[in-house]
PDB file of N, CA and C in Angstrom:
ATOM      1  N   UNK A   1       0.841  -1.167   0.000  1.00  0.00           N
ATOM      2  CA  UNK A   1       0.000   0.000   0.000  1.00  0.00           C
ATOM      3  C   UNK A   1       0.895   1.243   0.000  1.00  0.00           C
ATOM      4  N   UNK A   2       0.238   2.400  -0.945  1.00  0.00           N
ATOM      5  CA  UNK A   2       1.309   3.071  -0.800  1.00  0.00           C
ATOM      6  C   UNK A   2      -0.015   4.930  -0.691  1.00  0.00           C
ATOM      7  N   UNK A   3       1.360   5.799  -0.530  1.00  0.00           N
ATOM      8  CA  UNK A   3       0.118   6.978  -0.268  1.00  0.00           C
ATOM      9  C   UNK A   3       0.985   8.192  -0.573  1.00  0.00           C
ATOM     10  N   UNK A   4       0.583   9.015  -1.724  1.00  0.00           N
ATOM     11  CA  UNK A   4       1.428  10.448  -1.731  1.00  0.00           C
ATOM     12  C   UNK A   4       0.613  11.564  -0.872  1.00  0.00           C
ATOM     13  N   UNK A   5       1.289  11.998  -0.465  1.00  0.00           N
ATOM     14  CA  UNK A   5       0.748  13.795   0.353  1.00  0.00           C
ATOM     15  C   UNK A   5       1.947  15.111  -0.145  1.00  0.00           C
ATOM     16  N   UNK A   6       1.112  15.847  -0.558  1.00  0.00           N
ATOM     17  CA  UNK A   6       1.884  16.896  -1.505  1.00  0.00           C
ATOM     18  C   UNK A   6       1.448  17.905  -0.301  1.00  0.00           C
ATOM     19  N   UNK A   7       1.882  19.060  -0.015  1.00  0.00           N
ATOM     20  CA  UNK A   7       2.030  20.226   0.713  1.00  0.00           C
ATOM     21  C   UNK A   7       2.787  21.361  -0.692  1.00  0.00           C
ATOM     22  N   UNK A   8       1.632  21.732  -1.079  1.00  0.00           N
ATOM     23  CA  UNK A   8       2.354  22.573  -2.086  1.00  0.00           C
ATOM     24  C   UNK A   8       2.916  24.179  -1.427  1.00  0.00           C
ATOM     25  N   UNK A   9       2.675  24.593  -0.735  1.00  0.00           N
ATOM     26  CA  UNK A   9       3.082  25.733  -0.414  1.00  0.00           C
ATOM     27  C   UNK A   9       4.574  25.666  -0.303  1.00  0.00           C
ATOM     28  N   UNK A  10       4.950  24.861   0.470  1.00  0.00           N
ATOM     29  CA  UNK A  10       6.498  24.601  -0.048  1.00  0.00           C
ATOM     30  C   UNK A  10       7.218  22.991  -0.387  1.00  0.00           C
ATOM     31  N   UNK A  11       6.061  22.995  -1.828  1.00  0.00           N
ATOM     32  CA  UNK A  11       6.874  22.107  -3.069  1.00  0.00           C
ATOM     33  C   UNK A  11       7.125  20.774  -1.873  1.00  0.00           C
ATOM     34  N   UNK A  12       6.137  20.288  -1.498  1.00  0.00           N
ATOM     35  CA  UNK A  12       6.880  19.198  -0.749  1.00  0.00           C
ATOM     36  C   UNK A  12       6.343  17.719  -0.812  1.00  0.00           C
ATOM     37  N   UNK A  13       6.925  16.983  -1.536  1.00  0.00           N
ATOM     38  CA  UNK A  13       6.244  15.517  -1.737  1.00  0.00           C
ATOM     39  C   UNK A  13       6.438  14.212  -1.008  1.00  0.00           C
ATOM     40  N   UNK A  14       5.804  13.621  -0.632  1.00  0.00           N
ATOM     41  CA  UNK A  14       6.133  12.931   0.324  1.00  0.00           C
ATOM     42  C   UNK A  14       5.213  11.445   0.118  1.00  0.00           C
ATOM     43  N   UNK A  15       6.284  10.390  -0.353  1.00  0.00           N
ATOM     44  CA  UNK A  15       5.777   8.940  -0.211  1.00  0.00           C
ATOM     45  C   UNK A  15       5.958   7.901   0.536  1.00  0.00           C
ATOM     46  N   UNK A  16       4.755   7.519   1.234  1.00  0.00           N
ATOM     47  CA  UNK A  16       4.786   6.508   1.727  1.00  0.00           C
ATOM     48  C   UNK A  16       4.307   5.358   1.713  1.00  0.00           C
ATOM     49  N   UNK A  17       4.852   4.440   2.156  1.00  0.00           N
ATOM     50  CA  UNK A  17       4.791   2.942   1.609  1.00  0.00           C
ATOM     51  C   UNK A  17       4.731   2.228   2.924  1.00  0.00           C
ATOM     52  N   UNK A  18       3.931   0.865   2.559  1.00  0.00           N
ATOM     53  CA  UNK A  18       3.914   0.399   3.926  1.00  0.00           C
ATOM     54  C   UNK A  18       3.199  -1.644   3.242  1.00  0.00           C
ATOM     55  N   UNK A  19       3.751  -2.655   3.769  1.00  0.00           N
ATOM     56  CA  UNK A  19       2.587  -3.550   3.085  1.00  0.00           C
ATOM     57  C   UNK A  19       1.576  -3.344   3.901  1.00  0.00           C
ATOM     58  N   UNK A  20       1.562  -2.931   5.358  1.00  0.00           N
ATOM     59  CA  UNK A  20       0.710  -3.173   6.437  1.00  0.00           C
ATOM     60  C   UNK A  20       0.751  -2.281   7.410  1.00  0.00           C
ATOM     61  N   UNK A  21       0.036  -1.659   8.117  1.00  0.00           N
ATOM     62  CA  UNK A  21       0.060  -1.290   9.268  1.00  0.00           C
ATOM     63  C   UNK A  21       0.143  -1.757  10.406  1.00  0.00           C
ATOM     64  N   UNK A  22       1.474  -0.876  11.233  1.00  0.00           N
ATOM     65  CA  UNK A  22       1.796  -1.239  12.692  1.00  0.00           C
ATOM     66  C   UNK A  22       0.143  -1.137  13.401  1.00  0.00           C
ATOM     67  N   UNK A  23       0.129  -1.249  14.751  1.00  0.00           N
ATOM     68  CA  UNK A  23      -0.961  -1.510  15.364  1.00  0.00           C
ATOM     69  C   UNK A  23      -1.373  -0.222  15.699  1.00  0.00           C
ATOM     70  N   UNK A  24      -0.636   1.216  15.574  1.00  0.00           N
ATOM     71  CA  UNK A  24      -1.368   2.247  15.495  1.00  0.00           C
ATOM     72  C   UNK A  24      -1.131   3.469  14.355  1.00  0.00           C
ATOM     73  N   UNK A  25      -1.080   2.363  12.822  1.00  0.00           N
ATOM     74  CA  UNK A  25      -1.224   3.067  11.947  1.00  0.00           C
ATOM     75  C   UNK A  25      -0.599   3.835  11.401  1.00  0.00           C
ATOM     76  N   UNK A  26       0.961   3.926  11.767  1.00  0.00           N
ATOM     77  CA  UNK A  26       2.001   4.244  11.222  1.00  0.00           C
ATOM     78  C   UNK A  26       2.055   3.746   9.734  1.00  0.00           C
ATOM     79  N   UNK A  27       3.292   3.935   9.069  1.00  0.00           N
ATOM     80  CA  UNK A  27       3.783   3.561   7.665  1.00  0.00           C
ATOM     81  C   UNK A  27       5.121   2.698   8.238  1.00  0.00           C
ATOM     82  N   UNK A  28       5.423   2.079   7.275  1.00  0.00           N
ATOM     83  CA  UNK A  28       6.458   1.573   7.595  1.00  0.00           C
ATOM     84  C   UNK A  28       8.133   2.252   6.804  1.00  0.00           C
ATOM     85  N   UNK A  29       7.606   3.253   6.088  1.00  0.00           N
ATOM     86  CA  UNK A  29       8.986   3.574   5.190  1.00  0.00           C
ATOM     87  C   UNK A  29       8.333   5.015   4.421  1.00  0.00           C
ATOM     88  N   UNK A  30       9.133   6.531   4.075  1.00  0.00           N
ATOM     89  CA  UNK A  30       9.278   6.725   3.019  1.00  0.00           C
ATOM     90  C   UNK A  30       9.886   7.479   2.636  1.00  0.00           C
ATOM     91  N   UNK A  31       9.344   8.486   1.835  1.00  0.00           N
ATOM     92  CA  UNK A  31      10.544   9.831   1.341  1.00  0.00           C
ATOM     93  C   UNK A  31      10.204  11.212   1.121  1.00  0.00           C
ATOM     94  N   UNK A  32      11.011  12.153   1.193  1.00  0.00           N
ATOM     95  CA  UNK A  32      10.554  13.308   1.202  1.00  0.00           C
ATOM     96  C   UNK A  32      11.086  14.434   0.278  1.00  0.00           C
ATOM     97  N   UNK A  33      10.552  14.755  -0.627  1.00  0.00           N
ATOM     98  CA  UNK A  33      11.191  16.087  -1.442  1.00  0.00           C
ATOM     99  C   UNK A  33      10.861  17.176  -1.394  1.00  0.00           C
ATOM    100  N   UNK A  34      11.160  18.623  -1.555  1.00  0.00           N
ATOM    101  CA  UNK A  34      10.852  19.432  -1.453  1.00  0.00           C
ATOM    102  C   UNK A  34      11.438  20.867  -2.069  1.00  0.00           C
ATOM    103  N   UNK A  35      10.736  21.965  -2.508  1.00  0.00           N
ATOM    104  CA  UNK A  35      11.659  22.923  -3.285  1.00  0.00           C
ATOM    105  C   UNK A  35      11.995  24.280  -2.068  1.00  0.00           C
ATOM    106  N   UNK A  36      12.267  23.671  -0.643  1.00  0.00           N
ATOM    107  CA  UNK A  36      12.892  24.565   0.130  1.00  0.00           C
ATOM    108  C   UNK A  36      14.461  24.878   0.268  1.00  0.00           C
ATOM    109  N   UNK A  37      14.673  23.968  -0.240  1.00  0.00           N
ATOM    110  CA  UNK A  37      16.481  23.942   0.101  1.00  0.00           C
ATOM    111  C   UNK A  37      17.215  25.328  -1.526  1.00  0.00           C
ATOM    112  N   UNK A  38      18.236  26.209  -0.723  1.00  0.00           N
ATOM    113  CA  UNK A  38      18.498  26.806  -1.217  1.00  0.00           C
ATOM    114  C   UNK A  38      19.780  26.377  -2.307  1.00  0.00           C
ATOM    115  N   UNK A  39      20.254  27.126  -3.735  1.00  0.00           N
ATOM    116  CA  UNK A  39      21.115  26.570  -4.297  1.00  0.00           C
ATOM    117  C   UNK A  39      22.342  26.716  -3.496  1.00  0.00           C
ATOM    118  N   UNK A  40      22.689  25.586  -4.031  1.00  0.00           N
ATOM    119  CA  UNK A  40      24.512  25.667  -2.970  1.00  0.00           C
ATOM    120  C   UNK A  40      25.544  26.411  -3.596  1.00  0.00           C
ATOM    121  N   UNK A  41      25.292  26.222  -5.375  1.00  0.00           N
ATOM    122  CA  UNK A  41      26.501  26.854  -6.037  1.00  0.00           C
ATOM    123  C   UNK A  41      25.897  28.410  -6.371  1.00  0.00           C
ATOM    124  N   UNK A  42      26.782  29.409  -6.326  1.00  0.00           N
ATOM    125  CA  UNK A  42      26.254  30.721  -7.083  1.00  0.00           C
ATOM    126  C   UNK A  42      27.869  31.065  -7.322  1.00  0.00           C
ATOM    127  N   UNK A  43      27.563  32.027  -8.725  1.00  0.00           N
ATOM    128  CA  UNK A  43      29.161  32.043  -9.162  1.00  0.00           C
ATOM    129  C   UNK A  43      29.464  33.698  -8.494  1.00  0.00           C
ATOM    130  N   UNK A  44      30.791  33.827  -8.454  1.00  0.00           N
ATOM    131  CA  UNK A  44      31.436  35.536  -7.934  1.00  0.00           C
ATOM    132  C   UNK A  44      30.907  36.313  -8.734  1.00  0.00           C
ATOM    133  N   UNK A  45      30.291  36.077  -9.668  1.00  0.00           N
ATOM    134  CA  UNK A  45      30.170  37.452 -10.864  1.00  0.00           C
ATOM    135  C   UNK A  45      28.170  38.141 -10.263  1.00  0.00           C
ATOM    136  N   UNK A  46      27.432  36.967 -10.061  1.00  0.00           N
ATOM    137  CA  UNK A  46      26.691  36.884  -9.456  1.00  0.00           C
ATOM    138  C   UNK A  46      26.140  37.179  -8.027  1.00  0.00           C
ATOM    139  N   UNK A  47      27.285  37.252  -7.176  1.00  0.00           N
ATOM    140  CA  UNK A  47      27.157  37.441  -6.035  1.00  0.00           C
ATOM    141  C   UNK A  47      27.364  38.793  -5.367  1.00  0.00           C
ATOM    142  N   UNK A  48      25.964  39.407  -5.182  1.00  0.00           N
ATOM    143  CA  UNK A  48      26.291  41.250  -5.058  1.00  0.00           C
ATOM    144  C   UNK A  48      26.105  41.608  -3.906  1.00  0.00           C
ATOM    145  N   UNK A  49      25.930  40.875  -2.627  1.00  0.00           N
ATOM    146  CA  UNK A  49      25.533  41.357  -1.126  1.00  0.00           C
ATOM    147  C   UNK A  49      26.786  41.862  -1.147  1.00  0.00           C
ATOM    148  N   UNK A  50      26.725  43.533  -0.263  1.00  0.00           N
ATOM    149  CA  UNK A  50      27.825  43.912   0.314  1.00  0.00           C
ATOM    150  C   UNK A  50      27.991  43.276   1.884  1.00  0.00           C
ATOM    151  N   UNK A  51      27.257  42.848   2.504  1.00  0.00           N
ATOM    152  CA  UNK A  51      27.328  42.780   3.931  1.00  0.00           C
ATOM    153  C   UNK A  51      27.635  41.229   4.231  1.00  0.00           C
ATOM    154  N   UNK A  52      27.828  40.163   3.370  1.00  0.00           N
ATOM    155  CA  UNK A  52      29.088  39.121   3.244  1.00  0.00           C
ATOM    156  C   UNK A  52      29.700  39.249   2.528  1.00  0.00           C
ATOM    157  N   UNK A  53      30.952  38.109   2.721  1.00  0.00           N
ATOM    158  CA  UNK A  53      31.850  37.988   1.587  1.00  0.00           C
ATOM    159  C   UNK A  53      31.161  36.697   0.930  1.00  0.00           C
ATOM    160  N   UNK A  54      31.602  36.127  -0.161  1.00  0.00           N
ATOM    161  CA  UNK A  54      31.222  34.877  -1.217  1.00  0.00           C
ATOM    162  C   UNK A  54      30.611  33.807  -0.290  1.00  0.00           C
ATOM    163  N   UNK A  55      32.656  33.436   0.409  1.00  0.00           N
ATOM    164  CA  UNK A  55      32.653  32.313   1.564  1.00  0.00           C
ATOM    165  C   UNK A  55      31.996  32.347   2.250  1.00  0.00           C
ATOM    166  N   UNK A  56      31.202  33.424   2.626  1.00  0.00           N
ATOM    167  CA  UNK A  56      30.069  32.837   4.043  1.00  0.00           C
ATOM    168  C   UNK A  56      29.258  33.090   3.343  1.00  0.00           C
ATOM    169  N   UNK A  57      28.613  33.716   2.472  1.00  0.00           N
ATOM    170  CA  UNK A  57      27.759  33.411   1.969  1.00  0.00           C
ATOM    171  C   UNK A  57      27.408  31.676   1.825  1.00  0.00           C
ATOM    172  N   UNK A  58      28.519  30.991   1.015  1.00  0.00           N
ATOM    173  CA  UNK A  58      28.317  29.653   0.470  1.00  0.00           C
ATOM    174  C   UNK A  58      27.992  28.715   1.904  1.00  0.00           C
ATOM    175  N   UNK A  59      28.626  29.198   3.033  1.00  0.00           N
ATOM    176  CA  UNK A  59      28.660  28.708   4.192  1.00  0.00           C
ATOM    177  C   UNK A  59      27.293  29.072   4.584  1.00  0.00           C
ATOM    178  N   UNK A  60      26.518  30.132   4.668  1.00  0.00           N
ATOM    179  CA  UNK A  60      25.399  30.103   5.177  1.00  0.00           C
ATOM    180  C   UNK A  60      24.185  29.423   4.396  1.00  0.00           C
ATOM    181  N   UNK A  61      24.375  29.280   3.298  1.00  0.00           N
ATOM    182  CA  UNK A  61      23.622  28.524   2.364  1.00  0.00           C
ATOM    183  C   UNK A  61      23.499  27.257   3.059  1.00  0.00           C
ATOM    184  N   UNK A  62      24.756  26.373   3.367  1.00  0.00           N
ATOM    185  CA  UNK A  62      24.919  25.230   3.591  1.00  0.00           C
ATOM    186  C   UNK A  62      24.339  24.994   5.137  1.00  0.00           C
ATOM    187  N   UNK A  63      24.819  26.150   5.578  1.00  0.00           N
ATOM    188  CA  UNK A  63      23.767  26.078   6.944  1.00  0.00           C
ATOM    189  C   UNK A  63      22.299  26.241   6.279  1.00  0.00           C
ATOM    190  N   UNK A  64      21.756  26.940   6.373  1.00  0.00           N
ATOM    191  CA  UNK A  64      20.227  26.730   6.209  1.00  0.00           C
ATOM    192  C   UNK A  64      19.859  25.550   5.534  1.00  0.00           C
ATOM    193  N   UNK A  65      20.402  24.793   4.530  1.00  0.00           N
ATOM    194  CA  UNK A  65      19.625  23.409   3.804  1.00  0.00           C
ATOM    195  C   UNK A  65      19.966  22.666   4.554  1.00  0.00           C
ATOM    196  N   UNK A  66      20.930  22.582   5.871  1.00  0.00           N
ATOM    197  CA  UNK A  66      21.078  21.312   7.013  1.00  0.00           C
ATOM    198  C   UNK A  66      19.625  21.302   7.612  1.00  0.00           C
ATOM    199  N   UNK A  67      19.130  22.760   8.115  1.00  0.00           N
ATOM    200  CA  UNK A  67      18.512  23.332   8.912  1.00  0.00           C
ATOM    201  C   UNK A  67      16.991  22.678   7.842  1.00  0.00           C
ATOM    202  N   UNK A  68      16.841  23.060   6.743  1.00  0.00           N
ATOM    203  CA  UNK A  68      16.132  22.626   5.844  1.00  0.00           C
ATOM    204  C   UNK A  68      15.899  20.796   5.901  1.00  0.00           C
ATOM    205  N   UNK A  69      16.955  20.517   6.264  1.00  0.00           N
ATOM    206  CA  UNK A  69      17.423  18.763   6.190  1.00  0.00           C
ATOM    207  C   UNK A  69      16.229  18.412   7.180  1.00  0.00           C
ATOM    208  N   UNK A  70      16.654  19.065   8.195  1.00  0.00           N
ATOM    209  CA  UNK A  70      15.922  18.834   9.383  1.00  0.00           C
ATOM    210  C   UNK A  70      14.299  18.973   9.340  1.00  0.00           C
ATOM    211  N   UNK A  71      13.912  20.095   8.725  1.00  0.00           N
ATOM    212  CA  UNK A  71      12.451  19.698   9.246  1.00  0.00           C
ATOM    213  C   UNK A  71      12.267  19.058   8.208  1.00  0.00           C
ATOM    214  N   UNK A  72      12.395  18.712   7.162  1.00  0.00           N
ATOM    215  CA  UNK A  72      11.802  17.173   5.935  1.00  0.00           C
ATOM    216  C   UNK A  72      11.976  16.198   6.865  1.00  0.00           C
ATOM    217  N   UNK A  73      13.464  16.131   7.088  1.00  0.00           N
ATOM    218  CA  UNK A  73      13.270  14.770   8.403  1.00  0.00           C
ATOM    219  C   UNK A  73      12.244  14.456   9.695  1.00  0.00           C
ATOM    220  N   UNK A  74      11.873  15.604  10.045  1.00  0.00           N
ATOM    221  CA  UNK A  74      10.703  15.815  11.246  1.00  0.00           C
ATOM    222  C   UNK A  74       9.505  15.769  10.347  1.00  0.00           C
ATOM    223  N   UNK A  75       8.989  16.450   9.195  1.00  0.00           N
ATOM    224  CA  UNK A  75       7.928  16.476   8.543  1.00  0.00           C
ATOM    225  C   UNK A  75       7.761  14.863   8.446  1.00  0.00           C
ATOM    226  N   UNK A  76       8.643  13.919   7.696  1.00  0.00           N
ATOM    227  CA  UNK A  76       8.795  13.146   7.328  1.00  0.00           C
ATOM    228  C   UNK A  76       8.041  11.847   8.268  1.00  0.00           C
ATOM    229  N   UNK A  77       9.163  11.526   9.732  1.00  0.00           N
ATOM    230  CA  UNK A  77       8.583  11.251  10.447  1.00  0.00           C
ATOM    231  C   UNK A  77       7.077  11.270  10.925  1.00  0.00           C
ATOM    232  N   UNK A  78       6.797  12.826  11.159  1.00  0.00           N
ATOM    233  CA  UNK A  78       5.538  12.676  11.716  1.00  0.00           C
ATOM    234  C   UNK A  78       4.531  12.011  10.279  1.00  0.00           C
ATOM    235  N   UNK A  79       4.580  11.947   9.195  1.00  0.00           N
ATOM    236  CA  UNK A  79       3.727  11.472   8.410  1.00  0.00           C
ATOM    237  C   UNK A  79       3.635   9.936   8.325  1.00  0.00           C
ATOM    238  N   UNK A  80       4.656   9.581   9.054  1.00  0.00           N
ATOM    239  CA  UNK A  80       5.390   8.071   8.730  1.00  0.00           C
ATOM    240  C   UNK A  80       4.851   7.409  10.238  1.00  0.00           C
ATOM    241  N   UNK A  81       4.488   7.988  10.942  1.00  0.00           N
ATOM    242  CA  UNK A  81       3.924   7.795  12.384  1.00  0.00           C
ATOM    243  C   UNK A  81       2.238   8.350  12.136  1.00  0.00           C
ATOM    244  N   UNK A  82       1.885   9.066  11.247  1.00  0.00           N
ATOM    245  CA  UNK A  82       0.475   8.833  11.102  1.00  0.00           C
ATOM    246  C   UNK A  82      -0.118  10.721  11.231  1.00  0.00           C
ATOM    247  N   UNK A  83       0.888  11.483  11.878  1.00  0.00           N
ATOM    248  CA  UNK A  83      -0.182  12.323  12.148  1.00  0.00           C
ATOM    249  C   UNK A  83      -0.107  13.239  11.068  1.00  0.00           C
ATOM    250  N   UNK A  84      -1.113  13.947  10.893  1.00  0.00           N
ATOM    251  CA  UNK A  84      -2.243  14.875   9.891  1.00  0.00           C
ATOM    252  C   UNK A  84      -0.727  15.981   9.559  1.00  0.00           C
ATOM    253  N   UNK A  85       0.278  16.269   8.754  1.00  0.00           N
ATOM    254  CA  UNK A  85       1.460  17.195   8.338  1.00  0.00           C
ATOM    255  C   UNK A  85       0.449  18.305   7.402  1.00  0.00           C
ATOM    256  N   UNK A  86      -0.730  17.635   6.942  1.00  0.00           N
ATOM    257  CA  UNK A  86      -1.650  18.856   5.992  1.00  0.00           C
ATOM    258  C   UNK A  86      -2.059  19.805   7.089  1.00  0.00           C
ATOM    259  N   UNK A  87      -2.653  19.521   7.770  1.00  0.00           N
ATOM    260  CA  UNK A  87      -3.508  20.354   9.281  1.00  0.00           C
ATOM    261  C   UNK A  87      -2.648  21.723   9.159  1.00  0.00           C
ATOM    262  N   UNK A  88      -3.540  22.800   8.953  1.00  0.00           N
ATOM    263  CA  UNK A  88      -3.185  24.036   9.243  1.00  0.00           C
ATOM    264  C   UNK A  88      -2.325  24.507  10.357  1.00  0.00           C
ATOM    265  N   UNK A  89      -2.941  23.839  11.490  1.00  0.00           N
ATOM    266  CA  UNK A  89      -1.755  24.037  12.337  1.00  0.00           C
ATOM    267  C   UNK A  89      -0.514  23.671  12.606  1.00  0.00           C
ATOM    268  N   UNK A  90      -0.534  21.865  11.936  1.00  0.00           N
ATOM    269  CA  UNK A  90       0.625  22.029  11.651  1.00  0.00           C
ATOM    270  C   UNK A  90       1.631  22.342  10.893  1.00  0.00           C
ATOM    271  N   UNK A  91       0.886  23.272   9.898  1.00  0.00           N
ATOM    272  CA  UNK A  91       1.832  24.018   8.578  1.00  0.00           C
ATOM    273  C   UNK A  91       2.305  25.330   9.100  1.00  0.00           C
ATOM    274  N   UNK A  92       1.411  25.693  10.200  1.00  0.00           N
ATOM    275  CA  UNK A  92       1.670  27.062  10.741  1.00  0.00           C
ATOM    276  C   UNK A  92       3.599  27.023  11.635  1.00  0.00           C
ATOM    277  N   UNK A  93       3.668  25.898  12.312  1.00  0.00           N
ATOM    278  CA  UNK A  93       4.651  25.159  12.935  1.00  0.00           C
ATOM    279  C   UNK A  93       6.155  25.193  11.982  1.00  0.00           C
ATOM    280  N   UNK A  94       5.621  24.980  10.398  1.00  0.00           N
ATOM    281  CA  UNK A  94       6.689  24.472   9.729  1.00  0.00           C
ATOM    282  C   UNK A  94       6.755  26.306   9.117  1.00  0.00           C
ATOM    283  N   UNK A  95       5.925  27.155   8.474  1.00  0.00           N
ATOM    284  CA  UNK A  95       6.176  28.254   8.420  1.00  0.00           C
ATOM    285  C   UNK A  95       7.280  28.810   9.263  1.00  0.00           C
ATOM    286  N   UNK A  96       6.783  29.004  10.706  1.00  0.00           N
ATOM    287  CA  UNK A  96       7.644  29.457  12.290  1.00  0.00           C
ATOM    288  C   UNK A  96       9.278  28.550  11.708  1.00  0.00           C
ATOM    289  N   UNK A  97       9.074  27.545  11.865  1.00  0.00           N
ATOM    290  CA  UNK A  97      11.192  27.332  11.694  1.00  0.00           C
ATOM    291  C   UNK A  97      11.418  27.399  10.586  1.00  0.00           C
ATOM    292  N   UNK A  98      10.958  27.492   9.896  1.00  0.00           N
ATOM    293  CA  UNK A  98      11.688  28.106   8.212  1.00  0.00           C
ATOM    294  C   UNK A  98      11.801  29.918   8.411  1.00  0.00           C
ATOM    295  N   UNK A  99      11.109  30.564   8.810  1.00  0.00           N
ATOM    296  CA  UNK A  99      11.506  31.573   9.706  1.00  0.00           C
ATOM    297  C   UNK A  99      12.497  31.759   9.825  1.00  0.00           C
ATOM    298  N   UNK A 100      12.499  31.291  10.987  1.00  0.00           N
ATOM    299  CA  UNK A 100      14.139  31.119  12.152  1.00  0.00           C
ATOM    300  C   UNK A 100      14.751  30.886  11.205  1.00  0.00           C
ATOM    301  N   UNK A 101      15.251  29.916  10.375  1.00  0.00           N
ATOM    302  CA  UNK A 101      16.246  29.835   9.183  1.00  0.00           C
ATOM    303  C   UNK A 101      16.525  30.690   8.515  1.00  0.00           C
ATOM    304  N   UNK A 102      15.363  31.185   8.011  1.00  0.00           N
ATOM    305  CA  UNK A 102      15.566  32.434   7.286  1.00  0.00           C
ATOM    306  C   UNK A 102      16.799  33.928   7.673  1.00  0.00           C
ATOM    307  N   UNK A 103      15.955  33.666   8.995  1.00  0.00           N
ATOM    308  CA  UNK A 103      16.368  35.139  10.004  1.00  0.00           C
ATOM    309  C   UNK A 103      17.683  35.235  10.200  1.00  0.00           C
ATOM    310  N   UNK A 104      17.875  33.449  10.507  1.00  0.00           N
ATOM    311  CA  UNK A 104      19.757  33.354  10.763  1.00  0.00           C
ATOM    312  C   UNK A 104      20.239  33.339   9.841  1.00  0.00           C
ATOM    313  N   UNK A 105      20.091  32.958   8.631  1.00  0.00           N
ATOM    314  CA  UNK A 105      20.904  32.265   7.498  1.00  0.00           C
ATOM    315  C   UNK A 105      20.482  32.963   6.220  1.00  0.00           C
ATOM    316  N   UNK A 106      19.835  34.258   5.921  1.00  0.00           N
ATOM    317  CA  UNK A 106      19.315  34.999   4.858  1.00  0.00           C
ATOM    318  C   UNK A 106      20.780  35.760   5.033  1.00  0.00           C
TER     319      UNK A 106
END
């Protein structure tokens, strides 16, 4: 048995697969994509912030898509354990730390 859940607000696809359900309805396995993670490469000619240099720039990039890593992995989970990741409230949740990412790592 298998089940997609899309969260389009931020591009996020998510399959899960299972032959059977545990005894409270979990999944047993799946995966998660999404169009939050920022590009890693940008070239010098391209790169016009005065208030970094390149290198941290590329460095803060790489921080935020860890940070990014993380809630697919938490999104992930909780869908894979059963609970509702569509629910408004809990989109409101995933808005709030993409935030915080933002705030540190923009």
């Amino acid at each position: 048995m298998t089940k997609t859940i899309e969260i389009e607000e931020f591009g996020i696809i998510i399959d899960l697969d299972s032959d059977d359900f545990s005894s409270y309805g979990a999944w047993a396995t799946g995966k998660i994509t999404s169009t939050m993670h920022k590009e890693e490469m940008i070239s010098r000619e391209d790169y016009t912030s005065f208030s970094r240099n390149y290198n941290d720039e590329l460095t803060s990039r790489s921080y935020y898509n860890a940070i990014i890593d993380s809630i697919e992995a938490t999104i992930l989970t909780h869908a894979i354990e059963g609970l509702d990741v569509t629910n408004d409230k809990y989109l409101l949740g995933i808005r709030a730390a993409i935030k915080v990412a933002e705030r540190e790592y923009e």
